[in-house]
PDB file of N, CA and C in Angstrom:
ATOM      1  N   UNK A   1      -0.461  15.851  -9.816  1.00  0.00           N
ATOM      2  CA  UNK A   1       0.635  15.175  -9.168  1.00  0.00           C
ATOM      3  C   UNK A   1       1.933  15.783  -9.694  1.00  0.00           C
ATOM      4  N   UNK A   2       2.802  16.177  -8.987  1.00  0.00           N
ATOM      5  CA  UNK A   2       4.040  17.029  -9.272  1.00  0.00           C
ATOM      6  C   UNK A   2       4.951  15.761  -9.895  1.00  0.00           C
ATOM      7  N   UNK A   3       5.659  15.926 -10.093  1.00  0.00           N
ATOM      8  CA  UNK A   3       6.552  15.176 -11.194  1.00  0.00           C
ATOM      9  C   UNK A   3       7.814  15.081  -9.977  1.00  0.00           C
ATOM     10  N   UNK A   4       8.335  15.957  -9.753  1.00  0.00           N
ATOM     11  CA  UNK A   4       9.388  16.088  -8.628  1.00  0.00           C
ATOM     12  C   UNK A   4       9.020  14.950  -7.421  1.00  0.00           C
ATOM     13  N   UNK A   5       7.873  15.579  -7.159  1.00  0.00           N
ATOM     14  CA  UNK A   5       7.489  14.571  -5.906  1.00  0.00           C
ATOM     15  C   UNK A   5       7.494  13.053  -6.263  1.00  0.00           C
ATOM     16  N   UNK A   6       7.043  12.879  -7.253  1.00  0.00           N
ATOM     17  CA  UNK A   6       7.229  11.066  -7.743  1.00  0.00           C
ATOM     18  C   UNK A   6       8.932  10.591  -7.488  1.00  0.00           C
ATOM     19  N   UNK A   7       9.388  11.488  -8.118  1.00  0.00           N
ATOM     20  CA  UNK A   7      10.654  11.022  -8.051  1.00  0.00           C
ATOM     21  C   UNK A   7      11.679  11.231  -7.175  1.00  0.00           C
ATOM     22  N   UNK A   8      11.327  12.316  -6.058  1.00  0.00           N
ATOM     23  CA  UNK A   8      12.023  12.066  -4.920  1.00  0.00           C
ATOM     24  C   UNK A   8      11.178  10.984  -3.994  1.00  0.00           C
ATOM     25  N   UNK A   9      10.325  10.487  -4.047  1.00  0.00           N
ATOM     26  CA  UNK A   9       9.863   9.194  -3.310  1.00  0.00           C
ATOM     27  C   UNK A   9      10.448   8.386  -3.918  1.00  0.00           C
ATOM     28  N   UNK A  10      10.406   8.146  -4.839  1.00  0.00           N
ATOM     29  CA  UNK A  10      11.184   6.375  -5.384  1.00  0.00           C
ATOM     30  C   UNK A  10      12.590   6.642  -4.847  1.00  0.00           C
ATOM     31  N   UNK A  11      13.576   8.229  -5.023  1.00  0.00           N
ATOM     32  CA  UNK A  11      14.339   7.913  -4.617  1.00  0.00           C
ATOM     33  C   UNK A  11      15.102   7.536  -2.945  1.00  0.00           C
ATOM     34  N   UNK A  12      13.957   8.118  -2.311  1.00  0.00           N
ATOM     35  CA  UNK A  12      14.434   7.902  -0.530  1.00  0.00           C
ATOM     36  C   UNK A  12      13.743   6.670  -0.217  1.00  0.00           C
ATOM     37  N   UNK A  13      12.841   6.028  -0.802  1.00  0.00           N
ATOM     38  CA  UNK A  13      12.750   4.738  -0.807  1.00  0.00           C
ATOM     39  C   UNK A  13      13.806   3.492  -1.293  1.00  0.00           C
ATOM     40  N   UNK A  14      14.265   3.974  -2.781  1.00  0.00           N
ATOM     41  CA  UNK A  14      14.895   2.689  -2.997  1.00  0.00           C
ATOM     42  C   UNK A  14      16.237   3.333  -2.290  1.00  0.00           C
ATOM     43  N   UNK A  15      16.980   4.028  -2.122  1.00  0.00           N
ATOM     44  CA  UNK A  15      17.861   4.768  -1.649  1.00  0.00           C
ATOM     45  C   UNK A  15      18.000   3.836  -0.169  1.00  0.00           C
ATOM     46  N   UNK A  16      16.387   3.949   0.708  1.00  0.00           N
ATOM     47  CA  UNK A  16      16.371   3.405   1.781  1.00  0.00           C
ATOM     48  C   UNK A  16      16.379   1.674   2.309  1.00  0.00           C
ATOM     49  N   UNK A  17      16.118   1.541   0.499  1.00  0.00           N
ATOM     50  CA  UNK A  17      15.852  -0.135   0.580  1.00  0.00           C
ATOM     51  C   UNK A  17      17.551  -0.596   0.349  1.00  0.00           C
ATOM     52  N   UNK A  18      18.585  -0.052  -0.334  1.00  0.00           N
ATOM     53  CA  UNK A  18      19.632  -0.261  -0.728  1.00  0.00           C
ATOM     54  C   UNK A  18      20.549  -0.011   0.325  1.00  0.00           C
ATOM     55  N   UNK A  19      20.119   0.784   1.669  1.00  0.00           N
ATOM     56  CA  UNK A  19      20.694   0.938   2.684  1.00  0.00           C
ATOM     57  C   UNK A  19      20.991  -0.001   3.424  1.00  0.00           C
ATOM     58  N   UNK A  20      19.596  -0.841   3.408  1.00  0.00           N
ATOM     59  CA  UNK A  20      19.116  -1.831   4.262  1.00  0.00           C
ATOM     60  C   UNK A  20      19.341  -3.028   3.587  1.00  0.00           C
ATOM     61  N   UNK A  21      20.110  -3.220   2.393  1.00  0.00           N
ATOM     62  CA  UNK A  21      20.748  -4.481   1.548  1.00  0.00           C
ATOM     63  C   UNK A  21      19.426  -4.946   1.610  1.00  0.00           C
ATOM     64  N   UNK A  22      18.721  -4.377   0.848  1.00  0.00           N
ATOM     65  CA  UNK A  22      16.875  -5.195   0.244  1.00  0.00           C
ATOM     66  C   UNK A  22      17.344  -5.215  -0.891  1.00  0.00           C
ATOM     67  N   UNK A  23      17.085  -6.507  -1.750  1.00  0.00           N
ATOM     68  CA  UNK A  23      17.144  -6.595  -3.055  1.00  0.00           C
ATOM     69  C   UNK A  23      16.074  -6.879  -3.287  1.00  0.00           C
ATOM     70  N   UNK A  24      15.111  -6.757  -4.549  1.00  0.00           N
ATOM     71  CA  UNK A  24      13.924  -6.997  -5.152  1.00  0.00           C
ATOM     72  C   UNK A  24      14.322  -8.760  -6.200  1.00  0.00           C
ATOM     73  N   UNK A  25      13.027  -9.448  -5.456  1.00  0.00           N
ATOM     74  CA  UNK A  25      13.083 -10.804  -6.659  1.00  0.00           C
ATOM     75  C   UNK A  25      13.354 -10.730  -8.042  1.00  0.00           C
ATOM     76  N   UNK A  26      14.112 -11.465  -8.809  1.00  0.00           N
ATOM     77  CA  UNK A  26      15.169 -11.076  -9.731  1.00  0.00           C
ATOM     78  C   UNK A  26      13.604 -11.157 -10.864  1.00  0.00           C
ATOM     79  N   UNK A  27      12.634 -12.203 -10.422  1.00  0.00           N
ATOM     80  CA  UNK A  27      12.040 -12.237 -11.702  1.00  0.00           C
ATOM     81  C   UNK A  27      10.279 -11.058 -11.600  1.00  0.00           C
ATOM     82  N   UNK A  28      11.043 -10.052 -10.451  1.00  0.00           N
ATOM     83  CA  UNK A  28       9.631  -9.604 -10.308  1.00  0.00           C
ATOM     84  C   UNK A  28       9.649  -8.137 -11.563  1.00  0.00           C
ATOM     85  N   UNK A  29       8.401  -7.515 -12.043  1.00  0.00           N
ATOM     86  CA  UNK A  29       7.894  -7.094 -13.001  1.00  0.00           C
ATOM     87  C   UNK A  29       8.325  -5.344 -12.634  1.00  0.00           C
ATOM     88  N   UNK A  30       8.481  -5.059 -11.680  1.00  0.00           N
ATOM     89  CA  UNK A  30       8.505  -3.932 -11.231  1.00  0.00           C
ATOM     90  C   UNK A  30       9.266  -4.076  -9.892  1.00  0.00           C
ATOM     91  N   UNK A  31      10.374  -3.250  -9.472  1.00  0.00           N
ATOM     92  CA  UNK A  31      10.993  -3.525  -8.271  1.00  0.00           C
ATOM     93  C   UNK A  31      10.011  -3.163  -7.088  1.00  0.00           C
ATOM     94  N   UNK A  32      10.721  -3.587  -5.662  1.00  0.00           N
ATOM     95  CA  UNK A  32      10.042  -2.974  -4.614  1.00  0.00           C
ATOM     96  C   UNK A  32      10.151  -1.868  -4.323  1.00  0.00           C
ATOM     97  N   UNK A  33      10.641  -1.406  -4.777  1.00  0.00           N
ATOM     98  CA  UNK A  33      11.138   0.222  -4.562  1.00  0.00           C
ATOM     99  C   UNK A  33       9.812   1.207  -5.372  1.00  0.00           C
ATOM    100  N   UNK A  34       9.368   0.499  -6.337  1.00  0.00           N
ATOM    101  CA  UNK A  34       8.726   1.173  -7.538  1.00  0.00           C
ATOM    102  C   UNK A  34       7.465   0.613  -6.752  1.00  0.00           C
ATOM    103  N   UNK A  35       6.919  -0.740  -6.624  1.00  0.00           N
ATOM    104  CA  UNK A  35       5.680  -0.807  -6.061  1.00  0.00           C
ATOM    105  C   UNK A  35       5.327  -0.268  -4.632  1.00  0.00           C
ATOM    106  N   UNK A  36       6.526   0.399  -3.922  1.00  0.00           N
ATOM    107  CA  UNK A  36       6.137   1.279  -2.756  1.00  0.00           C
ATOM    108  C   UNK A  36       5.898   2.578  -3.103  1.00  0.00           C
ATOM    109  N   UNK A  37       6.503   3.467  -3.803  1.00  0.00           N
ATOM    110  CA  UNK A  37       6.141   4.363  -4.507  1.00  0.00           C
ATOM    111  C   UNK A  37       4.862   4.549  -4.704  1.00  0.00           C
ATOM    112  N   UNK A  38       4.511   3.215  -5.545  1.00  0.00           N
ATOM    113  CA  UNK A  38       2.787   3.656  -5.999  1.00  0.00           C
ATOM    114  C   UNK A  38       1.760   3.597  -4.923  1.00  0.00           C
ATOM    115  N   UNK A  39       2.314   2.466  -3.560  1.00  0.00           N
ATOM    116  CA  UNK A  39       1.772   2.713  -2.288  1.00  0.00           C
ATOM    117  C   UNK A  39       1.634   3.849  -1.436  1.00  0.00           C
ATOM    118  N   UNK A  40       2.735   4.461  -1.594  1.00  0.00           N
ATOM    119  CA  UNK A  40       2.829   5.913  -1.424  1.00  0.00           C
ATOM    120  C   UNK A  40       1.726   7.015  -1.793  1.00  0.00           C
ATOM    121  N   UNK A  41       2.030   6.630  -3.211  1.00  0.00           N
ATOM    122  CA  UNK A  41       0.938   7.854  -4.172  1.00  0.00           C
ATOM    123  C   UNK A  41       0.045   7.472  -4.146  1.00  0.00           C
ATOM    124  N   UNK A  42      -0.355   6.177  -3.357  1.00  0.00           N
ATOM    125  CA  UNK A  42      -1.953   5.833  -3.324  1.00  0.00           C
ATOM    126  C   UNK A  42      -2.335   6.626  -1.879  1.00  0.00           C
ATOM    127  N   UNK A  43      -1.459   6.556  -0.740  1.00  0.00           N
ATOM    128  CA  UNK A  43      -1.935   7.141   0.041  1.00  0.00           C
ATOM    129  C   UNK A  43      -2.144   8.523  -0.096  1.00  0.00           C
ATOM    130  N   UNK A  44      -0.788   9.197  -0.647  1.00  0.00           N
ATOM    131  CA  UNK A  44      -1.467  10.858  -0.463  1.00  0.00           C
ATOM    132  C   UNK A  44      -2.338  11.184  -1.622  1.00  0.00           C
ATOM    133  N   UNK A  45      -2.778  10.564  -2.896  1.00  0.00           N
ATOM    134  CA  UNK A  45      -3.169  11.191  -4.049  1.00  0.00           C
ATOM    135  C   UNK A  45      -4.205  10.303  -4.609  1.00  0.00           C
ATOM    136  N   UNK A  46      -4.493   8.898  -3.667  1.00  0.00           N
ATOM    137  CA  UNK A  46      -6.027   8.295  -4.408  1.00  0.00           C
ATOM    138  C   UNK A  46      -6.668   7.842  -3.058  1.00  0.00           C
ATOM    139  N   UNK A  47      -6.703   8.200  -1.873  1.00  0.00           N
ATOM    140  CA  UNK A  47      -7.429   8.087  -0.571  1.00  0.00           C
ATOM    141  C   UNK A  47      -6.757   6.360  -0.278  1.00  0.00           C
ATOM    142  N   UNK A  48      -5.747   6.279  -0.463  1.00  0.00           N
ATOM    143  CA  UNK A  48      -5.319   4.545   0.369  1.00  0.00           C
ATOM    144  C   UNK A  48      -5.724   3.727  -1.075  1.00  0.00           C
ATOM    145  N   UNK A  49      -6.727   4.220  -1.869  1.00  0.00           N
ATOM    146  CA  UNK A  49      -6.886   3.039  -2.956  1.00  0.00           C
ATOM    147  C   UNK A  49      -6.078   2.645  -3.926  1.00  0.00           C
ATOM    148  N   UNK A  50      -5.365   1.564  -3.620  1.00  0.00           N
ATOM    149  CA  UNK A  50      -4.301   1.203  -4.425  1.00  0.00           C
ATOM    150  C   UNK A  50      -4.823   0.606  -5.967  1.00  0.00           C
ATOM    151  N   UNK A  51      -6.327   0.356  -6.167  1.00  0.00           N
ATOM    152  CA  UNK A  51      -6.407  -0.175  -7.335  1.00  0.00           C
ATOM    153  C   UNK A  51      -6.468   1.061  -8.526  1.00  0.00           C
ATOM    154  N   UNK A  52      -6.932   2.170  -7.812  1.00  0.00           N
ATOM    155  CA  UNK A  52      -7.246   3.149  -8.750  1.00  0.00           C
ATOM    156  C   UNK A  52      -5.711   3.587  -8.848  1.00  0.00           C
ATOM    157  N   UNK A  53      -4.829   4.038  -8.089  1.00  0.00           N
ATOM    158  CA  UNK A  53      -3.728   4.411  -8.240  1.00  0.00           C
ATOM    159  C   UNK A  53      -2.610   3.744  -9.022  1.00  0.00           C
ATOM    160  N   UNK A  54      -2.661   2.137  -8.993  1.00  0.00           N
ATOM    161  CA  UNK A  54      -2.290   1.181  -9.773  1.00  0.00           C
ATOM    162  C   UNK A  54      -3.028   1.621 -11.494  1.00  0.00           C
ATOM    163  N   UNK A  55      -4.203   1.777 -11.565  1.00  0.00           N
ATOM    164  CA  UNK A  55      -4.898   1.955 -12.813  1.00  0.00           C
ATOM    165  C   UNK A  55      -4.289   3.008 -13.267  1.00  0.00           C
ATOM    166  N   UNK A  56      -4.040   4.430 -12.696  1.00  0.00           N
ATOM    167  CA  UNK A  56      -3.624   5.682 -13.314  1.00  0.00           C
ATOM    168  C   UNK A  56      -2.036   5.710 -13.524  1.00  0.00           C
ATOM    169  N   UNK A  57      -1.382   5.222 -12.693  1.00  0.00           N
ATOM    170  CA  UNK A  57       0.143   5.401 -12.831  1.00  0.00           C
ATOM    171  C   UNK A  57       0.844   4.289 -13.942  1.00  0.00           C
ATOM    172  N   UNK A  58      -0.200   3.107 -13.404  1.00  0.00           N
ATOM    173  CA  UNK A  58       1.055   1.917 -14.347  1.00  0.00           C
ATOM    174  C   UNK A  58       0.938   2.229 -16.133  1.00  0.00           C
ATOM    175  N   UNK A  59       1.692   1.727 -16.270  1.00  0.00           N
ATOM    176  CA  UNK A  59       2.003   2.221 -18.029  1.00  0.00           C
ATOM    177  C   UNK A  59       2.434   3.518 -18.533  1.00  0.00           C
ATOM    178  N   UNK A  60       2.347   4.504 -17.141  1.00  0.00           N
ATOM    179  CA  UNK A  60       3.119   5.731 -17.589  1.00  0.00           C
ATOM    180  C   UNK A  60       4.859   5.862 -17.755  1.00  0.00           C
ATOM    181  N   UNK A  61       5.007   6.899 -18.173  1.00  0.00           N
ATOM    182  CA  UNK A  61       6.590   7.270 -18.225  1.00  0.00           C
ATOM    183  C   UNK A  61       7.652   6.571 -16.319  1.00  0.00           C
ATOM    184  N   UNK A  62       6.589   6.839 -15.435  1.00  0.00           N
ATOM    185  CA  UNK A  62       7.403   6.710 -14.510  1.00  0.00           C
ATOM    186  C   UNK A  62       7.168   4.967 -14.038  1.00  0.00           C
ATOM    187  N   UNK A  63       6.497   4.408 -14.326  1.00  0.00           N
ATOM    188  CA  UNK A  63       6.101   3.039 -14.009  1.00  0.00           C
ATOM    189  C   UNK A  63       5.285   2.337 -15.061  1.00  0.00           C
ATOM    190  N   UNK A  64       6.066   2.200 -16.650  1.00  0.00           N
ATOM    191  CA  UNK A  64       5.805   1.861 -17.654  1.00  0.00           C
ATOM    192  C   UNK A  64       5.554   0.168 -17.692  1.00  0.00           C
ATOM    193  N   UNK A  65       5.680  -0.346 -16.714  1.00  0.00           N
ATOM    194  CA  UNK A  65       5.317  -1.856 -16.854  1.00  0.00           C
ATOM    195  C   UNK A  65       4.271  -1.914 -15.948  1.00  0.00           C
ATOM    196  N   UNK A  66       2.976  -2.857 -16.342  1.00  0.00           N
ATOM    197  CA  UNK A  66       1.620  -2.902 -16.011  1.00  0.00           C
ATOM    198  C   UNK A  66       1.657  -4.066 -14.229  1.00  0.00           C
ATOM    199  N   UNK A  67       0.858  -3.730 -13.554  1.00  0.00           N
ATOM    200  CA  UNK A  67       1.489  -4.793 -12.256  1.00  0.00           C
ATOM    201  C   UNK A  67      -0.311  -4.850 -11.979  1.00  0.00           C
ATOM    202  N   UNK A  68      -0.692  -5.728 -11.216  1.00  0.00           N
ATOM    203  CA  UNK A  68      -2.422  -6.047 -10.866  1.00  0.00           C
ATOM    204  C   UNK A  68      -2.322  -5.642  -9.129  1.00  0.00           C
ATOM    205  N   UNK A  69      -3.056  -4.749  -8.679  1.00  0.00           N
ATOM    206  CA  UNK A  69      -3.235  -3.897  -7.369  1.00  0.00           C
ATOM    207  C   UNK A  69      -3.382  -4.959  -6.381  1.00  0.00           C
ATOM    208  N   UNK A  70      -3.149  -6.434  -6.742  1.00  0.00           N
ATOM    209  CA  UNK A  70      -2.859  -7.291  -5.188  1.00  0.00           C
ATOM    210  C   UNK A  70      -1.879  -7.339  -5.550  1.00  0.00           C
ATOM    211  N   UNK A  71      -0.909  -7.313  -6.342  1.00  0.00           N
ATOM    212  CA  UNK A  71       0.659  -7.595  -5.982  1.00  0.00           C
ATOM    213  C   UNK A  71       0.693  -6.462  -5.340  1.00  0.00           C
ATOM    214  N   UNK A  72       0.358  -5.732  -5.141  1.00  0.00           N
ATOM    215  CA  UNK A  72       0.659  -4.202  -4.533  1.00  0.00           C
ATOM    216  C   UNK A  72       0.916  -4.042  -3.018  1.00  0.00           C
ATOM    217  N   UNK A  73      -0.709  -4.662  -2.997  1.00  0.00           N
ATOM    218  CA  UNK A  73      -0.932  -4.984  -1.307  1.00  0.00           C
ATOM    219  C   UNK A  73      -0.365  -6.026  -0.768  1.00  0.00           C
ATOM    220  N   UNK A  74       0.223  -7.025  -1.732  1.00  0.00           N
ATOM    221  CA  UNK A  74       1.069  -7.990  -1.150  1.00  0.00           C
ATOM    222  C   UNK A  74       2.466  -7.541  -0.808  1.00  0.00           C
ATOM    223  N   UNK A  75       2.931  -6.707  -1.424  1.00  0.00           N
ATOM    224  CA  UNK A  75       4.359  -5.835  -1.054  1.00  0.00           C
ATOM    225  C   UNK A  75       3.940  -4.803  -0.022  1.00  0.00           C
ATOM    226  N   UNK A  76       3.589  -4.307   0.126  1.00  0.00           N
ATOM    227  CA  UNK A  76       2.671  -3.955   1.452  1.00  0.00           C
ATOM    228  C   UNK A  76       2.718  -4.417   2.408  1.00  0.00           C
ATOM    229  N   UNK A  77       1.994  -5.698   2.681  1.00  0.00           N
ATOM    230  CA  UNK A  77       2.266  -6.649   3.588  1.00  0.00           C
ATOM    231  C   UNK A  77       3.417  -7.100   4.181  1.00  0.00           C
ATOM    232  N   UNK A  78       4.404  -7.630   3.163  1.00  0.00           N
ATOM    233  CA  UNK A  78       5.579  -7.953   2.984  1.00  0.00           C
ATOM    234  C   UNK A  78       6.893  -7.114   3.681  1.00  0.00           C
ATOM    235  N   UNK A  79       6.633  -5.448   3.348  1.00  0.00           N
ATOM    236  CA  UNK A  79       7.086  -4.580   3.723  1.00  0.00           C
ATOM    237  C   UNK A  79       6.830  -4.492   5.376  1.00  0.00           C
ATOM    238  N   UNK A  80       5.846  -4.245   5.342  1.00  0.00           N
ATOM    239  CA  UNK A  80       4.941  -4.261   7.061  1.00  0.00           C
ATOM    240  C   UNK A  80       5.748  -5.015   8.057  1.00  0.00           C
ATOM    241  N   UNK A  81       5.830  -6.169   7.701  1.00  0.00           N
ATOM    242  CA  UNK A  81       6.388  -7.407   8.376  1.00  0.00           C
ATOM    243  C   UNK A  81       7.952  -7.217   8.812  1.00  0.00           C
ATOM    244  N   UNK A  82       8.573  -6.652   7.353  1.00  0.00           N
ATOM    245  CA  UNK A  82       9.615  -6.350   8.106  1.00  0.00           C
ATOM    246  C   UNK A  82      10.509  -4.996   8.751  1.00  0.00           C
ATOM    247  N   UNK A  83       9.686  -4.197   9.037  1.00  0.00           N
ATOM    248  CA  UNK A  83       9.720  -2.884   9.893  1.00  0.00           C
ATOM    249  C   UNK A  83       9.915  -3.540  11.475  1.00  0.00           C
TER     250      UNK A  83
END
């Protein structure tokens, strides 16, 4: 996984969420910006599986706080809805 590529996704995402005056819940663990990201890297880099992709990324340098792969799919959802 390229390093570049992580981080130009978080940034045309949250970039795109800040466009669109999305703010993330003040008491959530990881923004929405960051749990689309890993939705992201689940699609091109763990076949759609968000639990394994959740398992390999969280706690690293780029998404150092731990999150459980249904909050994932619940921002997912969430997201979906409002497109």
């Amino acid at each position: 996984m390229d390093d570049a590529l992580i981080v130009t996704i978080y940034v045309v995402i949250d970039d795109t969420m800040k466009a669109l005056e999305h703010r993330s819940h003040c008491l959530s663990s990881l923004s929405d910006a960051e749990i689309l990201t890993i939705a992201v890297l689940a699609a091109r880099y763990y076949g759609n599986h968000h639990a394994r992709a959740v398992g390999q990324l969280t706690g690293t340098a780029y998404f150092p706080r731990v999150i459980s792969p249904s909050r994932v799919y619940g921002k997912i959802k969430q997201a979906h809805a409002h497109i």
